[in-house]
C-alpha atoms as a PDB file:
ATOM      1  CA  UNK A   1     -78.221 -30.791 -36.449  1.00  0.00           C
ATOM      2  CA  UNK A   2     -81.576 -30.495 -34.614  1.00  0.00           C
ATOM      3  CA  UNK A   3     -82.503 -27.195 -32.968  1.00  0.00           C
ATOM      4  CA  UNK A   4     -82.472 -28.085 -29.216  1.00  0.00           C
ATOM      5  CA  UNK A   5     -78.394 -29.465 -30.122  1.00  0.00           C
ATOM      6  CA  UNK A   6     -77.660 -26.614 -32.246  1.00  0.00           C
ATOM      7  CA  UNK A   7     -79.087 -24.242 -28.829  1.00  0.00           C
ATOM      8  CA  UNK A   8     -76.701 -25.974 -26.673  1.00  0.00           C
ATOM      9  CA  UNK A   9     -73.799 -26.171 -28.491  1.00  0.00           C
ATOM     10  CA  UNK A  10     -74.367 -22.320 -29.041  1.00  0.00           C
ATOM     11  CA  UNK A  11     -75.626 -21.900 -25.521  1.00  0.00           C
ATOM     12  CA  UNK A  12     -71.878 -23.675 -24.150  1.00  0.00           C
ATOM     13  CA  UNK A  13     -69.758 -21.712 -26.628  1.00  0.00           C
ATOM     14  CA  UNK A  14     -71.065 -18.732 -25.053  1.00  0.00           C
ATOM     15  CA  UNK A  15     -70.698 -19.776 -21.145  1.00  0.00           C
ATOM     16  CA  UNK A  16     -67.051 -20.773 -22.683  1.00  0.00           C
ATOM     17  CA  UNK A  17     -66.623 -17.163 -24.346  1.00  0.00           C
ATOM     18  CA  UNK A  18     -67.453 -15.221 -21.276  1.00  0.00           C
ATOM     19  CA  UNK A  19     -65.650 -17.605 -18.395  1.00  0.00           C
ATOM     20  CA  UNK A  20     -62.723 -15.342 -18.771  1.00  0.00           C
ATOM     21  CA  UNK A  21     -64.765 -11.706 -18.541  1.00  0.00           C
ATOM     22  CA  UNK A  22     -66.168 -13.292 -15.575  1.00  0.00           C
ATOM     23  CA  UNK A  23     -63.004 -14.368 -14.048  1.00  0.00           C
ATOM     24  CA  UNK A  24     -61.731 -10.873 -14.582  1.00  0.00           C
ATOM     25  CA  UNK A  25     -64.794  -9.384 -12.959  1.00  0.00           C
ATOM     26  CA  UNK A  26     -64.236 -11.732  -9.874  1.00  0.00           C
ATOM     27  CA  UNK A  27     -60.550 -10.773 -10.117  1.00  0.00           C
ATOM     28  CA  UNK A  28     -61.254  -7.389  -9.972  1.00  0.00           C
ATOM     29  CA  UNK A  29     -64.112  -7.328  -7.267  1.00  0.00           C
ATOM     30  CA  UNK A  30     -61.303  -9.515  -5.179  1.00  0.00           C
ATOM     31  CA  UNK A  31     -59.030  -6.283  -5.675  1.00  0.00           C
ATOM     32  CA  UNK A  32     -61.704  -3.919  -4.503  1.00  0.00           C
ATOM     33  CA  UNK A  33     -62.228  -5.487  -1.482  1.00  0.00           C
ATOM     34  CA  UNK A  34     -59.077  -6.144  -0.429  1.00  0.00           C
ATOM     35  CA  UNK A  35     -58.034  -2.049  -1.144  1.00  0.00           C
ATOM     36  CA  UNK A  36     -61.287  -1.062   0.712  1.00  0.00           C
ATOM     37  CA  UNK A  37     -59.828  -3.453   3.728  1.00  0.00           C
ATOM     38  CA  UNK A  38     -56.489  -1.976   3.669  1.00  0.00           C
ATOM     39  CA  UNK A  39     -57.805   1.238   3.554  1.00  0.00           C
ATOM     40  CA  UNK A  40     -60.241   0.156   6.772  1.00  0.00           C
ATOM     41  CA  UNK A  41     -57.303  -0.936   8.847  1.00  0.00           C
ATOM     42  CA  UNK A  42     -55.006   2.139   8.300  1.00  0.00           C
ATOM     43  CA  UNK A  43     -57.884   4.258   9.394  1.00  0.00           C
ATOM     44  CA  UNK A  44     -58.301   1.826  12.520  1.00  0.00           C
ATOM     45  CA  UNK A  45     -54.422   2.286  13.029  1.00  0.00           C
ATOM     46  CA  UNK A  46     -54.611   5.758  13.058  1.00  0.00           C
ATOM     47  CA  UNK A  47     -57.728   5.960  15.491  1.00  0.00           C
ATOM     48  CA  UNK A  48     -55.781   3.787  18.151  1.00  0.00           C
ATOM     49  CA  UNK A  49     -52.539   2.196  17.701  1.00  0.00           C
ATOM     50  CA  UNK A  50     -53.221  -0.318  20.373  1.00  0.00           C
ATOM     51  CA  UNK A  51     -55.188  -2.116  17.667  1.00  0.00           C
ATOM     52  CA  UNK A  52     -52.522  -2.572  15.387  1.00  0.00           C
ATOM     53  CA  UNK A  53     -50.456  -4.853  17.984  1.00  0.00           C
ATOM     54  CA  UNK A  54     -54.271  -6.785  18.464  1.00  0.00           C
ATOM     55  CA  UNK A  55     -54.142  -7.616  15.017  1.00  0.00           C
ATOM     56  CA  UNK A  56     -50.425  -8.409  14.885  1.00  0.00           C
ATOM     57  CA  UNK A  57     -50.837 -10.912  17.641  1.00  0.00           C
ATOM     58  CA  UNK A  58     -54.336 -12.486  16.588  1.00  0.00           C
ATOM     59  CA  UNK A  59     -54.741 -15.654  14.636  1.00  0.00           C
ATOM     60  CA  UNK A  60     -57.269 -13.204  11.965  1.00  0.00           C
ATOM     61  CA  UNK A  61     -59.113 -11.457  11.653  1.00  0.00           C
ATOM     62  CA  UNK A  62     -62.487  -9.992   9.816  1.00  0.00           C
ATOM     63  CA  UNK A  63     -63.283  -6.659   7.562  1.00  0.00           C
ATOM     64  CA  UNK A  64     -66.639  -4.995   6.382  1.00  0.00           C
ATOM     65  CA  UNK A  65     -67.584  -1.917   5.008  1.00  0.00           C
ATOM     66  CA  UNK A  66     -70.998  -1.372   5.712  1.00  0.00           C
ATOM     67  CA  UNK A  67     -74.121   0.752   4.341  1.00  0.00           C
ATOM     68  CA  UNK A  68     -77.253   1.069   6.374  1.00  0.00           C
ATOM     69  CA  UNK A  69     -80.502   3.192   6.414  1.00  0.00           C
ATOM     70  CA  UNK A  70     -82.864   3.264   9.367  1.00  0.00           C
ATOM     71  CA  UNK A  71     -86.084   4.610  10.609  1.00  0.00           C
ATOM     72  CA  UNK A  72     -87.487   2.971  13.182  1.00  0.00           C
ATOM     73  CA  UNK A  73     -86.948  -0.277  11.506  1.00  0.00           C
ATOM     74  CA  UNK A  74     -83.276  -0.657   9.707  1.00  0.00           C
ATOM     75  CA  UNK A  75     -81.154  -2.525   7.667  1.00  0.00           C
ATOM     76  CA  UNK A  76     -77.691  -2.416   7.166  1.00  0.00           C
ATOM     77  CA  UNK A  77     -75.807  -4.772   4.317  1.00  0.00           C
ATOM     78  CA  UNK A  78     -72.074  -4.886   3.582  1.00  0.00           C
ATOM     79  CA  UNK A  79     -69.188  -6.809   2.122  1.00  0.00           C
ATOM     80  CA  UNK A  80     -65.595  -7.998   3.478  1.00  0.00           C
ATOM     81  CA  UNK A  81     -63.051 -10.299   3.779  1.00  0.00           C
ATOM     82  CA  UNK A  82     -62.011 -12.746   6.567  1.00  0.00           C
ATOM     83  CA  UNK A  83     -58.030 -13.187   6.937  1.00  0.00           C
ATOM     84  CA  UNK A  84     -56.364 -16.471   8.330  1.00  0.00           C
ATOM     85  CA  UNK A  85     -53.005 -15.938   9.318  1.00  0.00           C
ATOM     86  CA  UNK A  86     -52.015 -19.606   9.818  1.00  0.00           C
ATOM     87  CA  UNK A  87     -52.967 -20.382   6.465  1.00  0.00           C
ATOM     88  CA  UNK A  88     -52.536 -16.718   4.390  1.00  0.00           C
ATOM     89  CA  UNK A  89     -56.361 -17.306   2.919  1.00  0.00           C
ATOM     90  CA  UNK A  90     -58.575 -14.539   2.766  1.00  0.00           C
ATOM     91  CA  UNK A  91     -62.202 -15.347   2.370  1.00  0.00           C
ATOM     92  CA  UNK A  92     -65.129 -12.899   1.049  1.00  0.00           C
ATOM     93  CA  UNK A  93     -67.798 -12.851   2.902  1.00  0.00           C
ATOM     94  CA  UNK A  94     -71.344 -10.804   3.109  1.00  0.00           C
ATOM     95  CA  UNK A  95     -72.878  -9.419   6.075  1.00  0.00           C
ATOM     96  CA  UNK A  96     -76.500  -8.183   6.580  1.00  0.00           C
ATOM     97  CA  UNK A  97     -78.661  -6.516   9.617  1.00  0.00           C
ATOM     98  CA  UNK A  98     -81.835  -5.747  10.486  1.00  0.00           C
ATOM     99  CA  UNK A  99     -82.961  -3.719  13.308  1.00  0.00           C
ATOM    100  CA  UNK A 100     -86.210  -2.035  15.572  1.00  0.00           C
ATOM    101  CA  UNK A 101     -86.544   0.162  17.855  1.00  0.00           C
ATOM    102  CA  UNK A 102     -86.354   4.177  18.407  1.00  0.00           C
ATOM    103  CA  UNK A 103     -83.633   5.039  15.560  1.00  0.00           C
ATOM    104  CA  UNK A 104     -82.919   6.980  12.667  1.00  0.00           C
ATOM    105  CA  UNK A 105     -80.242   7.990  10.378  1.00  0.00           C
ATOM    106  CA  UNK A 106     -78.012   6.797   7.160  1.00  0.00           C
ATOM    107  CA  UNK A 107     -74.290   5.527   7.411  1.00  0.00           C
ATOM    108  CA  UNK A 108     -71.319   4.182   6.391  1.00  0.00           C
ATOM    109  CA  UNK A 109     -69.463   1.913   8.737  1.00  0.00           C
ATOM    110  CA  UNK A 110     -66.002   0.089   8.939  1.00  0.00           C
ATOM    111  CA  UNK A 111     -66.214  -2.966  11.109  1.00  0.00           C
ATOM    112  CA  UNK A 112     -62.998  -5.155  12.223  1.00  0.00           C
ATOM    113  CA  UNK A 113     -63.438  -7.909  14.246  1.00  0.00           C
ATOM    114  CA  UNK A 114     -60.538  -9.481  16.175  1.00  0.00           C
ATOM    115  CA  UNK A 115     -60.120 -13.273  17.027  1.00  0.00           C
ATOM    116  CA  UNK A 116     -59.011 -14.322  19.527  1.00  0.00           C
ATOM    117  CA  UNK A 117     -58.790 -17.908  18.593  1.00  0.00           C
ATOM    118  CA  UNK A 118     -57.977 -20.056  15.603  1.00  0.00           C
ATOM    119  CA  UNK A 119     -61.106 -21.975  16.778  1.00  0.00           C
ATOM    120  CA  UNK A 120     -63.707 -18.811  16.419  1.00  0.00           C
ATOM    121  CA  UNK A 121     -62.393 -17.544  12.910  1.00  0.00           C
ATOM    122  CA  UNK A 122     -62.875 -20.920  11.597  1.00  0.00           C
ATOM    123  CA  UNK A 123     -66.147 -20.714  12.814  1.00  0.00           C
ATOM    124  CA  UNK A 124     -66.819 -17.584  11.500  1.00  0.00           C
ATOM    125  CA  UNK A 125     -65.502 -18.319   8.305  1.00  0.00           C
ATOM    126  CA  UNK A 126     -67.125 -21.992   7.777  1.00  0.00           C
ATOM    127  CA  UNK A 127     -70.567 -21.474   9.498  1.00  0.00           C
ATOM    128  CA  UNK A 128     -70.802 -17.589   9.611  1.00  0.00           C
ATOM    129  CA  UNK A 129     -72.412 -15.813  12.637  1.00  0.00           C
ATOM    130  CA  UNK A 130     -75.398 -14.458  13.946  1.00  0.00           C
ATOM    131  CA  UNK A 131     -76.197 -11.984  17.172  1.00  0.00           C
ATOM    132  CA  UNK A 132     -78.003  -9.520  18.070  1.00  0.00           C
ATOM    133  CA  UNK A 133     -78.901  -6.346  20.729  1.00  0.00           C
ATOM    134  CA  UNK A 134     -77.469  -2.969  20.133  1.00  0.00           C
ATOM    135  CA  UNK A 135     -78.029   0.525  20.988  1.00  0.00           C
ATOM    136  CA  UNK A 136     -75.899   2.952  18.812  1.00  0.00           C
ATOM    137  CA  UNK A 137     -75.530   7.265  19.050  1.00  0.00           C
ATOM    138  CA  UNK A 138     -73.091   8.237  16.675  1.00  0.00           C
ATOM    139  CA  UNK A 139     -72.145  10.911  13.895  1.00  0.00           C
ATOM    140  CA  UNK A 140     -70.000  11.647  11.117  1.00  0.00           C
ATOM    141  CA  UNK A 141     -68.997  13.337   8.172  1.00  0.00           C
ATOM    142  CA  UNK A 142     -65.813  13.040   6.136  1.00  0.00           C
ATOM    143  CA  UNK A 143     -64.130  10.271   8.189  1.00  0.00           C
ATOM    144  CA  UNK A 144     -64.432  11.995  11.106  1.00  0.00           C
ATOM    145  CA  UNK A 145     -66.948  10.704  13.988  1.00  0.00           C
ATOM    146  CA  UNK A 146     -68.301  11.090  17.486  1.00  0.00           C
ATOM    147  CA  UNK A 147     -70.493   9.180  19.508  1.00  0.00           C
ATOM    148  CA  UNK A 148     -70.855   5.812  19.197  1.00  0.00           C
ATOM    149  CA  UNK A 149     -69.153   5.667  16.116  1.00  0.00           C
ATOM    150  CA  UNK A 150     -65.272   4.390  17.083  1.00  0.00           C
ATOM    151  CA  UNK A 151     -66.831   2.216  19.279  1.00  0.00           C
ATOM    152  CA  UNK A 152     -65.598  -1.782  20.220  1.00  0.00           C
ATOM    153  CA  UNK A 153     -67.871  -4.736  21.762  1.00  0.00           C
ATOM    154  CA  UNK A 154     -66.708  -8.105  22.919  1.00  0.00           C
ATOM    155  CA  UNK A 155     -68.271 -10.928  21.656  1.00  0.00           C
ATOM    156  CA  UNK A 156     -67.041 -14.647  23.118  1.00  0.00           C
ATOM    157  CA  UNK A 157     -63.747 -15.083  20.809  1.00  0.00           C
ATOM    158  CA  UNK A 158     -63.452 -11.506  19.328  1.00  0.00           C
ATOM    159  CA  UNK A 159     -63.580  -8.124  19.748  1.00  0.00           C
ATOM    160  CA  UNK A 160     -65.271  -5.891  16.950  1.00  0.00           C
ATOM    161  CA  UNK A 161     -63.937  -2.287  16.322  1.00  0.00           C
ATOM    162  CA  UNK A 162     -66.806  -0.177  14.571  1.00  0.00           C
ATOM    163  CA  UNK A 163     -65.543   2.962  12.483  1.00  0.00           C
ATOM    164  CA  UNK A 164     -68.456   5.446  11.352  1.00  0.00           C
ATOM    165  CA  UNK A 165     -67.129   7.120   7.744  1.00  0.00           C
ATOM    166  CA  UNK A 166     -69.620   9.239   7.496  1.00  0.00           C
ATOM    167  CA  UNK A 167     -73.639   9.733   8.376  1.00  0.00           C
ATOM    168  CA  UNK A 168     -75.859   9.787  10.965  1.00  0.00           C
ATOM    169  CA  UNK A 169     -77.063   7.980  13.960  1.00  0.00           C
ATOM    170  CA  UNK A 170     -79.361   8.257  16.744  1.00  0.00           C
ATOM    171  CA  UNK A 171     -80.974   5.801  18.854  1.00  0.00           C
ATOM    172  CA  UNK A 172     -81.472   2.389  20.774  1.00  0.00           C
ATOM    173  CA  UNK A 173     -82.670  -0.902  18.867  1.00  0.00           C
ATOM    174  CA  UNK A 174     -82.576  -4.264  19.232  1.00  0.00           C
ATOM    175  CA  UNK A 175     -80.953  -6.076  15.952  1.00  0.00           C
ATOM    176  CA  UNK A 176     -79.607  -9.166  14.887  1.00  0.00           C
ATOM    177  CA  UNK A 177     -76.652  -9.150  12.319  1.00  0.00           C
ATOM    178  CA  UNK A 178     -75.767 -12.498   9.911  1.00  0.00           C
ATOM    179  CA  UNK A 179     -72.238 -13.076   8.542  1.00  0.00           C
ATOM    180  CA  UNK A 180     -71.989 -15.626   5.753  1.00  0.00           C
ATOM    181  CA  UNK A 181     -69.495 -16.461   3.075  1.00  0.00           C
ATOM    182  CA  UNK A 182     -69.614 -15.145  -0.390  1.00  0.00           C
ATOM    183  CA  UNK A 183     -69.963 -17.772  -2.973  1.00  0.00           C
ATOM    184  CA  UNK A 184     -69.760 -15.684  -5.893  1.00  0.00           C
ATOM    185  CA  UNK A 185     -66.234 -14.052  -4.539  1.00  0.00           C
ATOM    186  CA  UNK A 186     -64.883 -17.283  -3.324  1.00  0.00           C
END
């Protein structure tokens, strides 16, 4: 057997040997983030019950738990899953933000968007979604938040609920946030 065969044979027997860790590890990533969305729409529940029926009556809807640190210029980067009632699927997506402008603090966000239409969660889902221009004051510690933080925002076919877990923020900035499917989670 010549040594560039001999490399590949050994080379596929090990891609073989570890499909199955790395199904599990999907598997159990998949788990995470659907506990971590439950978890985000109890606590949305509890902060105003009107937003139960809004999901109840939507087509889907979107979940991210976010992480951010800002000073003057920011970025925030988080994880979630997109739900499609018509269909059941739930599809893991990725989210990302940068921002400028007179800020600072460190937080951890819950963000649901609502939609209103089949139409903009396929959207969403298939192409992702980019906008931008925010201003945000908003505290928190242990779940608990004031401010900005339990804020919502209308955008064309959805509204977005913002939850602040904990942190702080303080400012105006303009920033543009991208949502994009997860190909590794998928």
């Amino acid at each position: 057997m010549r040594p560039t065969h001999a490399f590949a044979t050994a080379a596929a027997a090990l891609v073989l040997a570890a499909a199955p860790v790395l199904a599990a590890d999907k598997a159990a990533e998949q788990a995470e983030v659907q506990k971590a969305t439950q978890a985000s729409l109890a606590k949305f529940y509890a902060k105003n019950a009107n937003i139960r029926k809004e999901v109840e009556a939507a087509p889907g809807y979107a979940v991210f738990t976010t992480y951010g640190l800002t000073f003057l210029v920011g970025g925030t980067g988080g994880g979630g899953l997109a739900h499609d009632k018509a269909t059941g699927k739930d599809t893991y997506m990725k989210m990302a933000q940068a921002s400028a402008g007179l800020q600072a603090g460190v937080a951890q966000n819950d963000l649901l968007i609502v939609f209103k239409d089949q139409k903009a969660l396929a959207q969403f889902v298939d192409k992702g979604w980019e906008f931008g221009g925010s201003g945000s004051m908003s505290a928190g510690v242990a779940n608990k938040s004031a401010g900005g933080g339990g804020g919502q925002q209308e955008i064309a076919q959805a509204r977005t609920y913002t939850l602040t877990k904990n942190g702080l923020e303080v400012g105006a900035a303009l920033a543009g946030t991208k949502f994009w499917k997860d190909k590794d989670m998928n």
